[in-house]
Every structure is written in structure tokens, then in C-alpha cells.
C-alpha atoms as a PDB file:
ATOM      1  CA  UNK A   1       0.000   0.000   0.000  1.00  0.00           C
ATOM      2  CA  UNK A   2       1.430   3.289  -0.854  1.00  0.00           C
ATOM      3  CA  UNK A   3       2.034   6.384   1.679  1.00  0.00           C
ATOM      4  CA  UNK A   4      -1.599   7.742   2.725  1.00  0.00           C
ATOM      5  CA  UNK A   5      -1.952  11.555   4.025  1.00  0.00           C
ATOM      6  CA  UNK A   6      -3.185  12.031   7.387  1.00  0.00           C
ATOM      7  CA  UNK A   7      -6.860  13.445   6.268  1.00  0.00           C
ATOM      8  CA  UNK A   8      -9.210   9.999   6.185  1.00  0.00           C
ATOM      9  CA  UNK A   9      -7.262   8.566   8.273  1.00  0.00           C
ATOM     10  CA  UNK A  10      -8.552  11.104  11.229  1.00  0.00           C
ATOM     11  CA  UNK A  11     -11.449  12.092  10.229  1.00  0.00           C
ATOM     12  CA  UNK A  12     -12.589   7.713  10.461  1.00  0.00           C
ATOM     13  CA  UNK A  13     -10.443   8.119  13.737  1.00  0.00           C
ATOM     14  CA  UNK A  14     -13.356  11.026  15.152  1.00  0.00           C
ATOM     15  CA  UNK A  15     -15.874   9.317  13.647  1.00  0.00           C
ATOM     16  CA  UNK A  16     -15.794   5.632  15.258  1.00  0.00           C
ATOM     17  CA  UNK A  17     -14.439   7.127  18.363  1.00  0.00           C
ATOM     18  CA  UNK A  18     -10.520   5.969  18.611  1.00  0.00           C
ATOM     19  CA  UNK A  19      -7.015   7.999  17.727  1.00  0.00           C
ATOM     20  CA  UNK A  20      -4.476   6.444  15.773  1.00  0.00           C
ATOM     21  CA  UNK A  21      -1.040   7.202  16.513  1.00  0.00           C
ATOM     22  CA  UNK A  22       1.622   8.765  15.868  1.00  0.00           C
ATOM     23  CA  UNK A  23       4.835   7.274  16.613  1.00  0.00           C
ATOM     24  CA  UNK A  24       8.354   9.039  16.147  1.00  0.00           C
ATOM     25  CA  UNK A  25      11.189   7.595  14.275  1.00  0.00           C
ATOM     26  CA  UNK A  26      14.841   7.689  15.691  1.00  0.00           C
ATOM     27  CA  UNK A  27      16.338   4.753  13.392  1.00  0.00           C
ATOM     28  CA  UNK A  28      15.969   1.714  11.685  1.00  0.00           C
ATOM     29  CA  UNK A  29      15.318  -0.286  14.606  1.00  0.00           C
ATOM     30  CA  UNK A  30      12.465   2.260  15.714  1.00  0.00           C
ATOM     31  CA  UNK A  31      10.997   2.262  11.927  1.00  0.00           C
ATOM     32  CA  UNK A  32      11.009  -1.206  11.952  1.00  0.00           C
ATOM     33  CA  UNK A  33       9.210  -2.014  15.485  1.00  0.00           C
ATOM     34  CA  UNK A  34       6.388   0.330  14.926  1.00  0.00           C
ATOM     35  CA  UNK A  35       5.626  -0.825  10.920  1.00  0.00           C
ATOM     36  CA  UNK A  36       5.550  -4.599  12.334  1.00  0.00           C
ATOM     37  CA  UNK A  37       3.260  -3.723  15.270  1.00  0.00           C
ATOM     38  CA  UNK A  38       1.286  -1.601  12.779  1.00  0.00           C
ATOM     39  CA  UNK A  39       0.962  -4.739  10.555  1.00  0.00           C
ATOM     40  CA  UNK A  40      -0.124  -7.134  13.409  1.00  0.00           C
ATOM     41  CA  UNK A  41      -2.537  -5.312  15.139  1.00  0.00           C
ATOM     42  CA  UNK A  42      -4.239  -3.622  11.721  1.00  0.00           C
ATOM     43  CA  UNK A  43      -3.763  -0.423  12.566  1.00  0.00           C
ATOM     44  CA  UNK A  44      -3.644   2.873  10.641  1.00  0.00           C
ATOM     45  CA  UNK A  45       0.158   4.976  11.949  1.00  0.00           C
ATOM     46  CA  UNK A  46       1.794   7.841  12.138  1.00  0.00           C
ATOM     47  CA  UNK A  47       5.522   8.080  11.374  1.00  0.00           C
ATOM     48  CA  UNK A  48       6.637  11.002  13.266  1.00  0.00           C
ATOM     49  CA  UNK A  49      10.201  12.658  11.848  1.00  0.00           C
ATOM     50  CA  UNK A  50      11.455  15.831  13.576  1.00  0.00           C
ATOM     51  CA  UNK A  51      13.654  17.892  12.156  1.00  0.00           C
ATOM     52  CA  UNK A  52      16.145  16.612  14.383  1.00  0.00           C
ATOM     53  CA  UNK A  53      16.074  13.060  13.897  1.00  0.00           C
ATOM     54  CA  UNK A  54      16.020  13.711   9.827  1.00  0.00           C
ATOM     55  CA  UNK A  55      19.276  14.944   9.898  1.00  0.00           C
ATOM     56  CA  UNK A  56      19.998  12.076  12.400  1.00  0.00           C
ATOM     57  CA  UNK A  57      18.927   9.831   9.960  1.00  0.00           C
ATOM     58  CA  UNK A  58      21.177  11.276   7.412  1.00  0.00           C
ATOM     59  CA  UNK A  59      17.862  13.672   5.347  1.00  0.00           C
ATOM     60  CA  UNK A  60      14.500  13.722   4.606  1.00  0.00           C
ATOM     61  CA  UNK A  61      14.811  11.557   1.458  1.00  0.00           C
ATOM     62  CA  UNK A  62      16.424   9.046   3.124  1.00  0.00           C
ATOM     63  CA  UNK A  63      13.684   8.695   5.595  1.00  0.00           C
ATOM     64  CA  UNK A  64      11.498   8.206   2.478  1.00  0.00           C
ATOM     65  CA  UNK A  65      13.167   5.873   0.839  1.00  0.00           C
ATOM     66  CA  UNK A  66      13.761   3.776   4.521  1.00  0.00           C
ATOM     67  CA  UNK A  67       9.950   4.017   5.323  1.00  0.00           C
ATOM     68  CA  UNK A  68       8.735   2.847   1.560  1.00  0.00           C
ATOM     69  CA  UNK A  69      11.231  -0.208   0.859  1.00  0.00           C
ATOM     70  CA  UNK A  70      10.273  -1.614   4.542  1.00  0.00           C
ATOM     71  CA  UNK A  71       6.931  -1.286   3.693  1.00  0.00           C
ATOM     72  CA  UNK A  72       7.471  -3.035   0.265  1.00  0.00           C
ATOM     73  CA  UNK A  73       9.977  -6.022   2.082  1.00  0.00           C
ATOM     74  CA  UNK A  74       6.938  -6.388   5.310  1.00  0.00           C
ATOM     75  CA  UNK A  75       4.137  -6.524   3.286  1.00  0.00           C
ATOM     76  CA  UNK A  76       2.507  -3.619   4.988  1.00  0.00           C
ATOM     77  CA  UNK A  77      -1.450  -3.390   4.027  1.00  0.00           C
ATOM     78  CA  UNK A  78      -2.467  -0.820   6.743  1.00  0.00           C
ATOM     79  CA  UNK A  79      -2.361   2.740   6.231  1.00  0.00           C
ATOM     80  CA  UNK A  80       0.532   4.711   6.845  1.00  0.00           C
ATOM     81  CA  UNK A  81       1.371   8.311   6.722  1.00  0.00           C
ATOM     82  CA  UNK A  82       5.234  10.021   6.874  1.00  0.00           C
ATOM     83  CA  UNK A  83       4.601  13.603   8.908  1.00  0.00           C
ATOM     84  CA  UNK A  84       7.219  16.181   9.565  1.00  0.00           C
ATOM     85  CA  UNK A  85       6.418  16.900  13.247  1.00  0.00           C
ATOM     86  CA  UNK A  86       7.390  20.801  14.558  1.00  0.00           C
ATOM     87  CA  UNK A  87       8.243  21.967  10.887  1.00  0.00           C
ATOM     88  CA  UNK A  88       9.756  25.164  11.936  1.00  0.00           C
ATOM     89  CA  UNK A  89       9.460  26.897   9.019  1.00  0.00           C
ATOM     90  CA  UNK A  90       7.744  26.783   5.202  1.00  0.00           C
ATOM     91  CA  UNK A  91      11.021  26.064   3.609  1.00  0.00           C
ATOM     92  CA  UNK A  92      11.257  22.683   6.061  1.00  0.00           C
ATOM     93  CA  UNK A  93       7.774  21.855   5.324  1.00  0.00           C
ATOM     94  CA  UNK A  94       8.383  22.071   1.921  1.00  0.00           C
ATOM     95  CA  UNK A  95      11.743  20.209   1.746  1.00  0.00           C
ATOM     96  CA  UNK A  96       9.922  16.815   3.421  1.00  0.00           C
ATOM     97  CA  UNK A  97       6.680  17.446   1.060  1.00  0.00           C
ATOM     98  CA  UNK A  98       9.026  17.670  -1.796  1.00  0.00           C
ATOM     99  CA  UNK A  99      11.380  14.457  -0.273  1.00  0.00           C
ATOM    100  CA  UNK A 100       7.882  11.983   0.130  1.00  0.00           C
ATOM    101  CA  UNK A 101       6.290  12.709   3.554  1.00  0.00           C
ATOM    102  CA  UNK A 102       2.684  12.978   2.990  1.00  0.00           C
ATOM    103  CA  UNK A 103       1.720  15.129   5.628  1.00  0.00           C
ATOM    104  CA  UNK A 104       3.230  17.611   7.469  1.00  0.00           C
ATOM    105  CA  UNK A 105       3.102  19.960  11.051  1.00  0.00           C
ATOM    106  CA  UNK A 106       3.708  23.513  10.943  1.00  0.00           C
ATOM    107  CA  UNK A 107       4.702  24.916  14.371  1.00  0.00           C
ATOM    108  CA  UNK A 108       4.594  28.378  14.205  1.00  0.00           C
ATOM    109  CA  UNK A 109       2.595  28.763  17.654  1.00  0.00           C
ATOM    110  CA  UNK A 110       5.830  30.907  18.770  1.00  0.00           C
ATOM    111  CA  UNK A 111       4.968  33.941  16.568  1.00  0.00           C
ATOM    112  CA  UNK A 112       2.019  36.237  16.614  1.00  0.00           C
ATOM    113  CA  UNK A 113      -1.127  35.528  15.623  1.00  0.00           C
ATOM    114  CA  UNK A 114      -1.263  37.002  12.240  1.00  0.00           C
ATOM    115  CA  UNK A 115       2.001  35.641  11.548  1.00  0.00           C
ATOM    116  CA  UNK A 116       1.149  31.988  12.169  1.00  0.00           C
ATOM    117  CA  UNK A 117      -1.750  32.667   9.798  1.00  0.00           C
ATOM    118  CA  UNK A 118       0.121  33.569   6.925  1.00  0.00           C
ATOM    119  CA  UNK A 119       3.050  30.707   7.461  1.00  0.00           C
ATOM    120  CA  UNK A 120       0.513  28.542   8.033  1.00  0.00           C
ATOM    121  CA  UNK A 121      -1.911  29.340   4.851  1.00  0.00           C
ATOM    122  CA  UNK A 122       1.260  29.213   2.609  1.00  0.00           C
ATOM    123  CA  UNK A 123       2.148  25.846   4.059  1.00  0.00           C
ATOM    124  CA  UNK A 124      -0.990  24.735   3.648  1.00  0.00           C
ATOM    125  CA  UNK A 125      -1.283  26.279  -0.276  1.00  0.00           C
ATOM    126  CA  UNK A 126       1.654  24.115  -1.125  1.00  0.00           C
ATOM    127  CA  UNK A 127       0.650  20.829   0.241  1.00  0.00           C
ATOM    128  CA  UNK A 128      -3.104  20.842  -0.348  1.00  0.00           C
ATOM    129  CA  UNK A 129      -1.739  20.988  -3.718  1.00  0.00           C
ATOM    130  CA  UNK A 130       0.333  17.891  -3.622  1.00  0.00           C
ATOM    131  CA  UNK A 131      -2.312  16.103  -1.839  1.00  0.00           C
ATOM    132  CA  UNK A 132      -0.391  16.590   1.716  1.00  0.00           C
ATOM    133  CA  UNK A 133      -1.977  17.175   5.240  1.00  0.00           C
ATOM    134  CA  UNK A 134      -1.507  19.962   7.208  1.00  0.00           C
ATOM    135  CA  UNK A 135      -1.642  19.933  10.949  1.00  0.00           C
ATOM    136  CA  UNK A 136      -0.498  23.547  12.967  1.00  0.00           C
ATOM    137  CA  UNK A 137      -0.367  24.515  16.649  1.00  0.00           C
ATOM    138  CA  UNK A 138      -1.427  27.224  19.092  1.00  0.00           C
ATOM    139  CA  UNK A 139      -0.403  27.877  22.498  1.00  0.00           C
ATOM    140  CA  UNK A 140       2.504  26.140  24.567  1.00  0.00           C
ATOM    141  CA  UNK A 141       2.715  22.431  24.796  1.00  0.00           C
ATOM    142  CA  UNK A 142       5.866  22.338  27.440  1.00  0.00           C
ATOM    143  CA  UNK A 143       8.981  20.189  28.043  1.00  0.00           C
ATOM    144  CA  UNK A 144      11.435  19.676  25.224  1.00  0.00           C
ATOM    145  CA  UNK A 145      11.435  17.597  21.742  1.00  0.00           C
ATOM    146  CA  UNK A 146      14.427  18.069  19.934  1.00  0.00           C
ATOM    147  CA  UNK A 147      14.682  21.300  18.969  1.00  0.00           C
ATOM    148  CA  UNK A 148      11.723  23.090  20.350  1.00  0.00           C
ATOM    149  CA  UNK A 149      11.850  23.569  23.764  1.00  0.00           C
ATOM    150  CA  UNK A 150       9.251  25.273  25.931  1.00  0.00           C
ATOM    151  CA  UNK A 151       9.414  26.834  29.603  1.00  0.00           C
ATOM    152  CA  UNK A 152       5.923  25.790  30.926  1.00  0.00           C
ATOM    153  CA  UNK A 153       2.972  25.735  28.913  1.00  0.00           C
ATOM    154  CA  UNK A 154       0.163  28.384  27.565  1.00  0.00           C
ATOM    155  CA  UNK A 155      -3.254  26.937  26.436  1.00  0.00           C
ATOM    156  CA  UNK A 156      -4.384  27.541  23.651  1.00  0.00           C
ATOM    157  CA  UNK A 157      -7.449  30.231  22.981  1.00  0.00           C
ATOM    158  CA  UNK A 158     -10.407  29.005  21.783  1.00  0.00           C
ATOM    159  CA  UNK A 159     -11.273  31.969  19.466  1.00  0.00           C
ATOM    160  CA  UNK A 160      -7.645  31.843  17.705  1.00  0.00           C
ATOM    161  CA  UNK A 161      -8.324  28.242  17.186  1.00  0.00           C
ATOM    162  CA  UNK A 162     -11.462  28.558  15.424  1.00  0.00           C
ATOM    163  CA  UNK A 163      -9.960  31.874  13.379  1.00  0.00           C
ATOM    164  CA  UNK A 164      -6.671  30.047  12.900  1.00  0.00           C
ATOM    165  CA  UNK A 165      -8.673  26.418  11.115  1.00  0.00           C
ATOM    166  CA  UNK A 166     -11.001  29.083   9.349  1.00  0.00           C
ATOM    167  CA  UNK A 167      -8.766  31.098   7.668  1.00  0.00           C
ATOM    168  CA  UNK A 168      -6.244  28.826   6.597  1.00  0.00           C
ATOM    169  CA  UNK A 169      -7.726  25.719   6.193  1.00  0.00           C
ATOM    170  CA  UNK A 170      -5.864  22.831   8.074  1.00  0.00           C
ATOM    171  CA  UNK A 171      -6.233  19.557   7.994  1.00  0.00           C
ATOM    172  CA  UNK A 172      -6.203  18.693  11.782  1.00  0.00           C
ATOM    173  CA  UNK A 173      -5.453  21.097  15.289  1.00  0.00           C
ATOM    174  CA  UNK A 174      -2.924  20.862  18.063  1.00  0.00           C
ATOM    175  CA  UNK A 175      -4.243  22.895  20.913  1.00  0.00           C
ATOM    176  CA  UNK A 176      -1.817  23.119  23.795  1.00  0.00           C
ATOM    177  CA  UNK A 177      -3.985  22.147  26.932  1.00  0.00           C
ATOM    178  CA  UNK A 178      -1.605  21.218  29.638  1.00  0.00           C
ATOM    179  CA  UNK A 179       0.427  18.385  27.570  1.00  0.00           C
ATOM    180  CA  UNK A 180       4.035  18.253  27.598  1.00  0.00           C
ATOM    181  CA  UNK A 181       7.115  16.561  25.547  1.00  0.00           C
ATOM    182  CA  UNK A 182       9.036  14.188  27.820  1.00  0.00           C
ATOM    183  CA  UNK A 183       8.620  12.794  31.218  1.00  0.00           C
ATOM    184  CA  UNK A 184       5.659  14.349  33.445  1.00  0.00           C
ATOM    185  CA  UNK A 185       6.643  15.896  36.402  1.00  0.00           C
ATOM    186  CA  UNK A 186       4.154  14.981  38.737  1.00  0.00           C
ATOM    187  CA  UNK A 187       0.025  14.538  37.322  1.00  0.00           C
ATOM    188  CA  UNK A 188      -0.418  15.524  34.032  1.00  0.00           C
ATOM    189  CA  UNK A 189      -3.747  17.981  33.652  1.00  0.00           C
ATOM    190  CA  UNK A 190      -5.465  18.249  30.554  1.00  0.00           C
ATOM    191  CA  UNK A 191      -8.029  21.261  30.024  1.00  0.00           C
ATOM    192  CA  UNK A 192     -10.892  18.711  28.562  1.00  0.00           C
ATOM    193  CA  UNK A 193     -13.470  21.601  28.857  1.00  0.00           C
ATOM    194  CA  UNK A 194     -11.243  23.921  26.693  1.00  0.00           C
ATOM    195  CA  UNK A 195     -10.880  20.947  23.749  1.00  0.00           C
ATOM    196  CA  UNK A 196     -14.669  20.472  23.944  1.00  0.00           C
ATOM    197  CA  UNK A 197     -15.316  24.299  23.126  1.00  0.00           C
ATOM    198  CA  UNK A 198     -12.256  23.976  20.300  1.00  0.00           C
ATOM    199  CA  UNK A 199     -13.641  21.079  19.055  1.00  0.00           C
ATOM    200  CA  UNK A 200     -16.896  22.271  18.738  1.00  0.00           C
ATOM    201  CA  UNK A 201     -15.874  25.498  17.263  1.00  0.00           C
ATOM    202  CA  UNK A 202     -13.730  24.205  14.403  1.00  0.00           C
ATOM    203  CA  UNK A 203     -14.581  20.987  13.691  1.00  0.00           C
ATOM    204  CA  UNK A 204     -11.599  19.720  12.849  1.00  0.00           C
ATOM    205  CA  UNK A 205      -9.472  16.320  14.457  1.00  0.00           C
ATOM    206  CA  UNK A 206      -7.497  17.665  17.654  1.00  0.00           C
ATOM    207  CA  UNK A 207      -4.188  16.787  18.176  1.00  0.00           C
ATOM    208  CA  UNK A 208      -2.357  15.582  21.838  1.00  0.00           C
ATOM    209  CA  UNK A 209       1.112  16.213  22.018  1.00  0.00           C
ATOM    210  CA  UNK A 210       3.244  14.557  24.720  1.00  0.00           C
ATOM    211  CA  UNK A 211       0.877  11.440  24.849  1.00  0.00           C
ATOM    212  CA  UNK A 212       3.581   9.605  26.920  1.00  0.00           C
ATOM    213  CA  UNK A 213       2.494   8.982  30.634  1.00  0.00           C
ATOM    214  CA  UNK A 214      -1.497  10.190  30.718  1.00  0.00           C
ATOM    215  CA  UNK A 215      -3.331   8.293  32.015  1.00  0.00           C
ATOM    216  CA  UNK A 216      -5.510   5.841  30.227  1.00  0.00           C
ATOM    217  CA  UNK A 217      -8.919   7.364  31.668  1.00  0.00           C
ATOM    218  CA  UNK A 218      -7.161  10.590  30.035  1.00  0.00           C
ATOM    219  CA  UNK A 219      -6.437   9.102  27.281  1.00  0.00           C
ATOM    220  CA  UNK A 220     -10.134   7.916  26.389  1.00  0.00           C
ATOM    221  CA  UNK A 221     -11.999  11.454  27.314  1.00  0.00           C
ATOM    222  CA  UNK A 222      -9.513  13.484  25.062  1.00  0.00           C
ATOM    223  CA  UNK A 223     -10.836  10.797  22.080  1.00  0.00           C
ATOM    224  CA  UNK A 224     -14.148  11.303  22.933  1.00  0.00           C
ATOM    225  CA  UNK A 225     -14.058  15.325  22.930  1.00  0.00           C
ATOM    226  CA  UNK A 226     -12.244  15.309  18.954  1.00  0.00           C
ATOM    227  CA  UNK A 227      -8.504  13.623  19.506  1.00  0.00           C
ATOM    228  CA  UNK A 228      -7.873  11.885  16.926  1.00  0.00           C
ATOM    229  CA  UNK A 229      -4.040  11.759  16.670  1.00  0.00           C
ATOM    230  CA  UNK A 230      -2.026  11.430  19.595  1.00  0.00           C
ATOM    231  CA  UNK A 231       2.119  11.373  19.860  1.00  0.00           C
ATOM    232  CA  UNK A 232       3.542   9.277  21.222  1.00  0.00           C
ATOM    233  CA  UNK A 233       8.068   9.155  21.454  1.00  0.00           C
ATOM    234  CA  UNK A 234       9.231   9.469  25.169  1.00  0.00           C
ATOM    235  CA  UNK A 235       7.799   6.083  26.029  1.00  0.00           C
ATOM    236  CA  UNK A 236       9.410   3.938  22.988  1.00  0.00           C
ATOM    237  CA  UNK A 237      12.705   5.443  23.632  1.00  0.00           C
ATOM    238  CA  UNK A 238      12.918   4.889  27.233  1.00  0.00           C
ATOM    239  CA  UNK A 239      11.304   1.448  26.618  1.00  0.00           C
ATOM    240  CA  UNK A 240      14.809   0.511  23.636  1.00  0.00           C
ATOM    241  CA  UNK A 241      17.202   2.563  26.166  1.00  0.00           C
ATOM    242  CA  UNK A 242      16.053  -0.099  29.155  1.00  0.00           C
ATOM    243  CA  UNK A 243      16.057  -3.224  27.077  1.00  0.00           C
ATOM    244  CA  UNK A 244      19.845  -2.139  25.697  1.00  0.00           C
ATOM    245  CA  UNK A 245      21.058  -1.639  29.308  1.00  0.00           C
ATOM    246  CA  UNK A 246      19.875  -4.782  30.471  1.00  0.00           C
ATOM    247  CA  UNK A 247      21.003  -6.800  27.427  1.00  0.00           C
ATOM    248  CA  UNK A 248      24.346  -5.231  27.831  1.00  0.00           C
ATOM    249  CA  UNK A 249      24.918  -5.414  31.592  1.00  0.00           C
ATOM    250  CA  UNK A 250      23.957  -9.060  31.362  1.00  0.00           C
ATOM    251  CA  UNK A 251      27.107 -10.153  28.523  1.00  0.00           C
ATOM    252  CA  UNK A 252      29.648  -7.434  28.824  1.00  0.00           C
ATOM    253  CA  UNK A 253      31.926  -9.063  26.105  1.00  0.00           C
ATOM    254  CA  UNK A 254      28.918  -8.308  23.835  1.00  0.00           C
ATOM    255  CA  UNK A 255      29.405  -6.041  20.607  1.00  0.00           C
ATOM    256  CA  UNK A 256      27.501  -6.864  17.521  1.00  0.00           C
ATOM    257  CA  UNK A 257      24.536  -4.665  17.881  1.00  0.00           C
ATOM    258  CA  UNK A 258      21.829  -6.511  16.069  1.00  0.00           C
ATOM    259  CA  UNK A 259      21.849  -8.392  19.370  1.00  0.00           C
ATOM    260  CA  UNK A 260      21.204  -5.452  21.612  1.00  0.00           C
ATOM    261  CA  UNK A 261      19.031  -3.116  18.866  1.00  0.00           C
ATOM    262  CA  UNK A 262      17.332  -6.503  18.174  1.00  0.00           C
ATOM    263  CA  UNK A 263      15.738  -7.099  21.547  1.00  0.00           C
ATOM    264  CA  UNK A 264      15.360  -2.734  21.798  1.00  0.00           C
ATOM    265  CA  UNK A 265      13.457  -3.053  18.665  1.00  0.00           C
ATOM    266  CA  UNK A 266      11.319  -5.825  20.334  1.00  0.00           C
ATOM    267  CA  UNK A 267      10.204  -3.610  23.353  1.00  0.00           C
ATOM    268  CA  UNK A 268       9.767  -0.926  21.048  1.00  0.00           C
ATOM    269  CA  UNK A 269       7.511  -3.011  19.194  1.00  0.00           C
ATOM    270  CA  UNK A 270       5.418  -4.155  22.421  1.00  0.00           C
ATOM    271  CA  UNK A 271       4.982  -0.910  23.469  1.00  0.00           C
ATOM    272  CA  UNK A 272       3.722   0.540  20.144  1.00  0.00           C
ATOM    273  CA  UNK A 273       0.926  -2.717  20.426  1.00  0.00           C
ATOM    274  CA  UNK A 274       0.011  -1.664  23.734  1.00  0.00           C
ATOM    275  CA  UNK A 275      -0.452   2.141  22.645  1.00  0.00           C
ATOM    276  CA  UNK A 276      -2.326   1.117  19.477  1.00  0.00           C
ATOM    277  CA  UNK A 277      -4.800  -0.989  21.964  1.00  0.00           C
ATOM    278  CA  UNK A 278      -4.980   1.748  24.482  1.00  0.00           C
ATOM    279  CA  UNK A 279      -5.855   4.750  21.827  1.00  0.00           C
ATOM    280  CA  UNK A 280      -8.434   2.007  20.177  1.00  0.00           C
ATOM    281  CA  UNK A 281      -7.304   1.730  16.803  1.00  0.00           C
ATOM    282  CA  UNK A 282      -6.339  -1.905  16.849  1.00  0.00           C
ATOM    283  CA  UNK A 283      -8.267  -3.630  13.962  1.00  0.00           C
ATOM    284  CA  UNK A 284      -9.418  -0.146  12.240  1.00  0.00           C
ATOM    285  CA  UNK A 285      -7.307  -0.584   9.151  1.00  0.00           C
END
């Protein structure tokens, strides 16, 4: 099956009542893992690529190229989309259009207003035309993710959220409402009444950031008030950093690394399955 955009894939998401995923991608090992669990539990997924681990991964083409010939070698029959998370900028967002990725975020929630309008409206000129997805962000979602970092966190206003989808015509939202990148500290607490009014006033799929660590109960009353996608990286990486320890500290005299990234690659796998379960979108490919 060939790389899908983002669109159908959320708006079936809102209307059976589940989110589907998205997943970053740090390597091989990580694209690998979350295709396969993808695959096995008939899901519809998100590849995730920041800017960051692009250039990690040596460019946006060859993210492409990794993503499609693993799809061709697995088999893969479920639905799967390649999405520049945080573009910083319309030149990024165009590079990874112009690379393959079939959807694409623009974060321009650091500028004013008006300014993340017009960014935003030219991003989303450019890939509405090449059948790409746009997803853009307002307020603060805190903590750190690559390169955007954020001291504490703003929520997003309801009124610039309706303005923002009206005027330029995004694909899906990402309201800031108390989410962060990383490791919680302490509770996390999500504004639910805030994403019903933004939900109700654009009408478009809603967007959690930092899905790592809320709760399941959360989790399940964000879906039913418009999240459809939900992000998920923190928890895969600590999940492969764990499993290499241990496998590691058990044979020191160890060195070929397909038998530490194999078994990292496993957990990674396991805990994409148990996200895919958790967010409902197990058998909705």
C-alpha cells in the first residue's frame, strides 16, 4: 500500500471514536518495530520525523526511501502516513513534502497571531496541492522535543483556534492544553473543557502532544471530545534505552549490535501494540 496523508485517516479516527497514533522515528530499529506492530494489530500509523532526527537519519529523502522499501519487504497493508512533526518553518515543510512525507506539522505557535496565519496558509497552499496534510499549533505544549523547547505551557485560545482552522484551512489542530514533551513531572492535567469548546468550534481532528504517561482514563476522554491523533516518542525510547542496558549489563563481552538493537526493537515493538490498543485503533485498518 502506498504512503496515505493524514486526512481519512482522522477524520474515520473522530468518527468511530478511537485515535491512531503517531509514533516518532529515531532509526531503523524504531521504523522497523512500529511498521511490524502496525501490521499485526491492523492499525492505521503515524511516522513522526522531527527535524532533528532527519538529519539524524542522514535527510528527509532518506527517511522516504527507509519508510517505503520496509513497507514493500513487510508486506505492509495498513495505512501509513510520513509527517514532519514541529516543521519550523515553510522552507522545512516544503523540503519533506518535496522528499515523500505525505503530511506535514507547521509549528509556528511561537509567533504572533497574524504571523502563524500567513506561514501557516502558505504551508498549507503548497501541500493541499500535492495532496499533503496539514496539521499547525497554538499555544505552549511544554517540556522539550528536539529542537523546540518550551518553559511551561500556555493553552491555547479558543477563538484563535477557530480563526486560525477558518482562515487557513488545516487539515487537523494541536491545541496546547496542559500536555508536555518528555517525562511528566508529577500529574499531568489536561483542560478537557477547553478541547470540547475547540472542538466544537472548528470541527476539525485535535491533536495531543506529549501522549507519553497520561493516564488511560485521560487518554479515552480526550478521544471522545475530537482527539484523533495522539504522539507518542518518550515512552518507545525509554522502553529501547532499558532493554539495551539490560542486554548489555547481562554479557559485557557483547558487541555486535543486532543483538542489543534486536531485543530494543522488540520492546519498542510491544509498546507501540500496547499504545495502538490503548488509543483504540487496533483492527481499524
Amino acid at each position: 500500500m502506498p504512503l496515505v496523508s493524514m486526512t481519512e485517516m482522522l477524520k474515520k479516527a473522530n468518527a468511530e471514536g478511537y485515535a491512531v497514533g503517531q509514533f516518532n522515528l529515531n532509526n531503523l530499529e524504531f521504523t522497523q518495530a512500529i511498521l511490524q506492530a502496525a501490521e499485526e494489530e491492523k492499525s492505521p500509523v503515524i511516522l513522526g520525523v522531527s527535524e532533528g532526527a532527519g538529519r539524524y537519519m542522514g535527510g528527509f529523502k532518506t527517511v522516504v526511501k527507509m519508510v517505503e522499501g520496509l513497507m514493500e519487504d513487510y508486506n505492509i497493508t495498513v495505512p501509513v502516513a510520513i509527517h514532519l512533526d514541529h516543521g519550523s518553518s515553510y522552507d522545512k515543510c516544503k523540503e519533506a513534502i518535496d522528499a515523500g512525507f505525505t503530511s506535514v506539522m507547521i509549528d509556528a505557535s511561537h509567533d504572533p497571531f497574524e504571523q502563524n496565519i500567513e506561514i501557516t496558509s502558505k504551508v498549507v497552499e503548497y501541500a493541499h496541492s500535492k495532496g499533503v496534510s496539514v496539521e499547525a499549533e497554538l499555544g505552549t505544549v511544554g517540556g522539550q522535543e528536539d529542537d523546540v523547547v518550551a518553559d511551561g505551557v500556555i493553552y491555547a485560545d479558543a477563538k484563535e483556534c477557530e480563526e486560525l482552522v477558518q482562515r487557513t484551512g488545516i487539515d487537523c489542530l494541536a491545541p496546547a492544553l496542559g500536555s508536555v514533551h518528555g517525562p511528566y513531572k508529577g500529574e499531568p492535567n489536561l483542560g478537557f473543557t477547553e478541547m470540547e469548546e475547540i472542538r466544537g468550534l472548528t470541527g476539525v481532528p485535535l491533536v495531543l502532544h506529549g501522549g507519553t504517561g497520561i493516564p488511560t482514563k485521560d487518554i479515552q476522554r480526550a478521544i471522545s471530545l475530537g482527539t484523533a491523533k495522539i504522539n507518542v516518542n518518550t515512552e518507545n525510547q525509554i522502553a529501547s534505552a532499558k532493554k539495551v542496558r539490560e542486554v548489555l549489563a547481562a554479557d559485557e563481552k557483547m558487541y555486535d549490535p543486532r543483538r542489543y538493537l534486536g531485543p530494543a526493537r522488540e520492546a519498542i515493538k510491544a509498546t507501540v501494540i500496547g499504545k495502538m490498543r490503548e488509543f483504540g485503533s487496533a483492527n481499524k485498518a
